[in-house]
C-alpha atoms as a PDB file:
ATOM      1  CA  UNK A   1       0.000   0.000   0.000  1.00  0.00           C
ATOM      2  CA  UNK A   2       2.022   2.607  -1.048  1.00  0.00           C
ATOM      3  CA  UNK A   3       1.625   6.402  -0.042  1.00  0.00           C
ATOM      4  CA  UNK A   4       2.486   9.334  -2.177  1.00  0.00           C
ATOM      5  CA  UNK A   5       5.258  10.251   0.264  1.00  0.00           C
ATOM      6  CA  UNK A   6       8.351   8.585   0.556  1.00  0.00           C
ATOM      7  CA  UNK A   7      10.830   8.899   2.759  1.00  0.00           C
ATOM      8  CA  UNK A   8      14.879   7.432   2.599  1.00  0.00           C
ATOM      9  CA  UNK A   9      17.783   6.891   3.982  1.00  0.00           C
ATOM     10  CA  UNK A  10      21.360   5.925   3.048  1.00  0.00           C
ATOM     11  CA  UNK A  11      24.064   4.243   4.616  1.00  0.00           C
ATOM     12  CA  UNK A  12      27.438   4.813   2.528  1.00  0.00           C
ATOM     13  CA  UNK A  13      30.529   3.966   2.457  1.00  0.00           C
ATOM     14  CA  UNK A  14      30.229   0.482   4.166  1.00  0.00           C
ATOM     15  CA  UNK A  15      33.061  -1.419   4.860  1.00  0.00           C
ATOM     16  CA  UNK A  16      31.566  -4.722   3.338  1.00  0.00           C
ATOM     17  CA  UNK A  17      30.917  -5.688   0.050  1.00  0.00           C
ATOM     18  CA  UNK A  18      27.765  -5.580  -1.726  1.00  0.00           C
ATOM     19  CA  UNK A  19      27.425  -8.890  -2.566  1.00  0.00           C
ATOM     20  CA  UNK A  20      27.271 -10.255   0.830  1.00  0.00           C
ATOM     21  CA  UNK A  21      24.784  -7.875   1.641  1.00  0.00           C
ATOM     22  CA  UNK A  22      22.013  -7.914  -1.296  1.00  0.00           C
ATOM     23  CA  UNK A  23      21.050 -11.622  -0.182  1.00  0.00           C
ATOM     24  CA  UNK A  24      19.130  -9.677   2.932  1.00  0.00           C
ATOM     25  CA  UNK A  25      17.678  -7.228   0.695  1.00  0.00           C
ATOM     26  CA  UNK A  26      16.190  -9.604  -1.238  1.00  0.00           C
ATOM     27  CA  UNK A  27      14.571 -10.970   1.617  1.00  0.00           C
ATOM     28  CA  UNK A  28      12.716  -7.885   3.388  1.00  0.00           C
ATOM     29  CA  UNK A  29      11.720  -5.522  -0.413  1.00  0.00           C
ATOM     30  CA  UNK A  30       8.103  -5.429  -0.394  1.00  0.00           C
ATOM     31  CA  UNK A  31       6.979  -6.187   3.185  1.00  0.00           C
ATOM     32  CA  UNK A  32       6.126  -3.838   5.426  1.00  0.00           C
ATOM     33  CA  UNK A  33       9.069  -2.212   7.946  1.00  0.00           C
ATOM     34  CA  UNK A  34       8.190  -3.791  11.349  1.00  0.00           C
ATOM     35  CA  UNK A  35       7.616  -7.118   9.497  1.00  0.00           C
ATOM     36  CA  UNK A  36      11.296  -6.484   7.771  1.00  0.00           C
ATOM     37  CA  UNK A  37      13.225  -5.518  11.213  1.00  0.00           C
ATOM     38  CA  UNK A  38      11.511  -9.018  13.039  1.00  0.00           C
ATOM     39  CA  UNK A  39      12.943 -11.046   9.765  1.00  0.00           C
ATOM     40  CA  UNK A  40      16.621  -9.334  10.149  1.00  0.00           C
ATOM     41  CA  UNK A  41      16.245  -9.736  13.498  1.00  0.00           C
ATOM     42  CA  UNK A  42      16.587 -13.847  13.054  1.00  0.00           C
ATOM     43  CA  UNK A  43      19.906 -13.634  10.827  1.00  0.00           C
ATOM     44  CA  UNK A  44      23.283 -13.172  13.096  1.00  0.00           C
ATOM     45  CA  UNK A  45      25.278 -11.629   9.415  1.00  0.00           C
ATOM     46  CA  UNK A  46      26.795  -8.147  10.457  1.00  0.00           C
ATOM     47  CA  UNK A  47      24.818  -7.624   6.441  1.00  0.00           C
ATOM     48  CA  UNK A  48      21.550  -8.128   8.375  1.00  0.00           C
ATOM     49  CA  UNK A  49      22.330  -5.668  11.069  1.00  0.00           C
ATOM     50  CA  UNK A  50      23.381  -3.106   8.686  1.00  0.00           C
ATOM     51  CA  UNK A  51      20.354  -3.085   6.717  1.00  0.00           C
ATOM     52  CA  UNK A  52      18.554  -3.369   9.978  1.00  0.00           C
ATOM     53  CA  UNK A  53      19.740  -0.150  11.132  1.00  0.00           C
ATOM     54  CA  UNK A  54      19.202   1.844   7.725  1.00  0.00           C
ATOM     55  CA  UNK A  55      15.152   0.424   7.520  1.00  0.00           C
ATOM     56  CA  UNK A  56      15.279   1.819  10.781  1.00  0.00           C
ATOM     57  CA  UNK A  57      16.702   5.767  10.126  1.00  0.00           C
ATOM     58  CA  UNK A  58      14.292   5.386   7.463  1.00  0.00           C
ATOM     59  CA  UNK A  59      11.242   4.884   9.798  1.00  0.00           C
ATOM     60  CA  UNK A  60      12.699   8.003  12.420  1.00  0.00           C
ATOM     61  CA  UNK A  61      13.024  10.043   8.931  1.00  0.00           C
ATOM     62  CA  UNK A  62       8.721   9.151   8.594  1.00  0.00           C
ATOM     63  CA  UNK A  63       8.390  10.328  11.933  1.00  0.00           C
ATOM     64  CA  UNK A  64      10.231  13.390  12.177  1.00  0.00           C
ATOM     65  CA  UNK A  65       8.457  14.262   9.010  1.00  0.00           C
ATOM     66  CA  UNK A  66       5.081  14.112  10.308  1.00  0.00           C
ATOM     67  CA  UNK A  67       4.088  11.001   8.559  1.00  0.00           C
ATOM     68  CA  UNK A  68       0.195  10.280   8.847  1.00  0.00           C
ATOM     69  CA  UNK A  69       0.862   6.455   8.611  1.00  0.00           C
ATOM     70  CA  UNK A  70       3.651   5.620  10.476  1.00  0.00           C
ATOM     71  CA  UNK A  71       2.608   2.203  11.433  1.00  0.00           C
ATOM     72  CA  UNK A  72       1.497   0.927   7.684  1.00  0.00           C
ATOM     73  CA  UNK A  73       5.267   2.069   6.619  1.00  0.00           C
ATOM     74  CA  UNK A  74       6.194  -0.618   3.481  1.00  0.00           C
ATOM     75  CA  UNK A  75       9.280  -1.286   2.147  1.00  0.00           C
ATOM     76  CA  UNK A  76       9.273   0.333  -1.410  1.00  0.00           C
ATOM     77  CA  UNK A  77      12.801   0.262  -2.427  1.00  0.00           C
ATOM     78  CA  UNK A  78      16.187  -0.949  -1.306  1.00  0.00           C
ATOM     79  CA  UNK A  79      19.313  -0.891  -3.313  1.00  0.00           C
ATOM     80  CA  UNK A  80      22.643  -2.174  -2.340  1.00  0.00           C
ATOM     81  CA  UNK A  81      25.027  -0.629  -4.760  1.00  0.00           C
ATOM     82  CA  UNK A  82      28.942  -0.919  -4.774  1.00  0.00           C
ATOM     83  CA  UNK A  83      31.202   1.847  -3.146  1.00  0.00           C
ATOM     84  CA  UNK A  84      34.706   2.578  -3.850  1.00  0.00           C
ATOM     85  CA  UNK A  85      37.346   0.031  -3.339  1.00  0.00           C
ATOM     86  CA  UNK A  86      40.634   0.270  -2.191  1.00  0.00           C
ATOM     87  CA  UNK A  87      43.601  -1.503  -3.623  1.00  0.00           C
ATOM     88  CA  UNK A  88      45.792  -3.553  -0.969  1.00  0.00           C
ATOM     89  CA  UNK A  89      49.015  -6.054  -1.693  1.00  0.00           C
ATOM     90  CA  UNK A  90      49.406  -9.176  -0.466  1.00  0.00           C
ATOM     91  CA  UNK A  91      53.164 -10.701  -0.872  1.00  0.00           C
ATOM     92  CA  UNK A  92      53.218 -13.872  -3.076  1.00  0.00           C
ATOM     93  CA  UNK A  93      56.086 -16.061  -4.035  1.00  0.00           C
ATOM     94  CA  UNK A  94      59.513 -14.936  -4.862  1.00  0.00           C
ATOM     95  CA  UNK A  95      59.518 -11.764  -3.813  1.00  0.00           C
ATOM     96  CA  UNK A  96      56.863 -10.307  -5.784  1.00  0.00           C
ATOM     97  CA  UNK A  97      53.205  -9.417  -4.553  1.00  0.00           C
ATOM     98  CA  UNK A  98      49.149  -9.192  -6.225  1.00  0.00           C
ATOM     99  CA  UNK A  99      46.686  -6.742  -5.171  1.00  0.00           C
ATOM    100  CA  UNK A 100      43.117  -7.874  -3.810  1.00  0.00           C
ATOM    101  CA  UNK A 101      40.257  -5.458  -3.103  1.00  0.00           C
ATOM    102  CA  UNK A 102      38.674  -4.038  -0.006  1.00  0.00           C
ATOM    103  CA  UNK A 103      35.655  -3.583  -1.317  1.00  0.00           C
ATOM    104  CA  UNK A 104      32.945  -0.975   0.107  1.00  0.00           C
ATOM    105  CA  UNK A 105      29.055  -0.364  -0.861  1.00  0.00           C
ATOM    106  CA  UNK A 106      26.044   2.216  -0.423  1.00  0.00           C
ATOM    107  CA  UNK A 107      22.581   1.306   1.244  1.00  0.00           C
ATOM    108  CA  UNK A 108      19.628   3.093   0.189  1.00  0.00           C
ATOM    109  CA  UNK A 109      16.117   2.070   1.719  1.00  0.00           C
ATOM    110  CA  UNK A 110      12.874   4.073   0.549  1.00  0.00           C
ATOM    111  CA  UNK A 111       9.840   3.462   2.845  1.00  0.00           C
ATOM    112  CA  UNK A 112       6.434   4.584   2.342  1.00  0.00           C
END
């Protein structure tokens, strides 16, 4: 039941990659925000309690805004995009060394 106000938040610059994240996105889009936070609330992944606390701003940003239906709050969008990464070196045989990534990503949860 959407509303014709939305309201957001974002969580950037995560130190965690994206992909280990979306797999509890996927699992709360659609469903209304108390309903998400008890589902999160089950999974032990740092991923669950990141997204756990973003659905949350989201909610505060509904109430500090007035909103009429705070309670009936759904889940319209969340999006789990890549961040920056930074380049690291790992020494490898013979002297020489190969970079790996520490990968980061962006949370953005739209409730309404």
């Amino acid at each position: 039941m959407p509303t014709d106000q939305t309201y957001q938040a974002k969580l950037r610059y995560t130190a965690m990659s994206a992909r280990k994240i979306r797999a509890y996105a996927d699992l709360v889009r659609g469903r209304f925000a108390d309903e998400a936070l008890e589902i999160l609330a089950c999974y032990p992944s740092r991923g669950a309690r990141l997204i756990e606390n973003v659905i949350k701003s989201a909610v505060a940003n509904a109430e500090d805004r007035r909103a009429t239906n705070v309670a009936n709050l759904e889940v319209l969008e969340i999006r789990i995009d890549g961040g920056p990464m930074t380049r690291r070196f790992r020494p490898k045989a013979r002297g020489s060394s190969s970079i790996y990534l520490k990968r980061t990503s962006h949370i953005t949860v739209v409730v309404g």
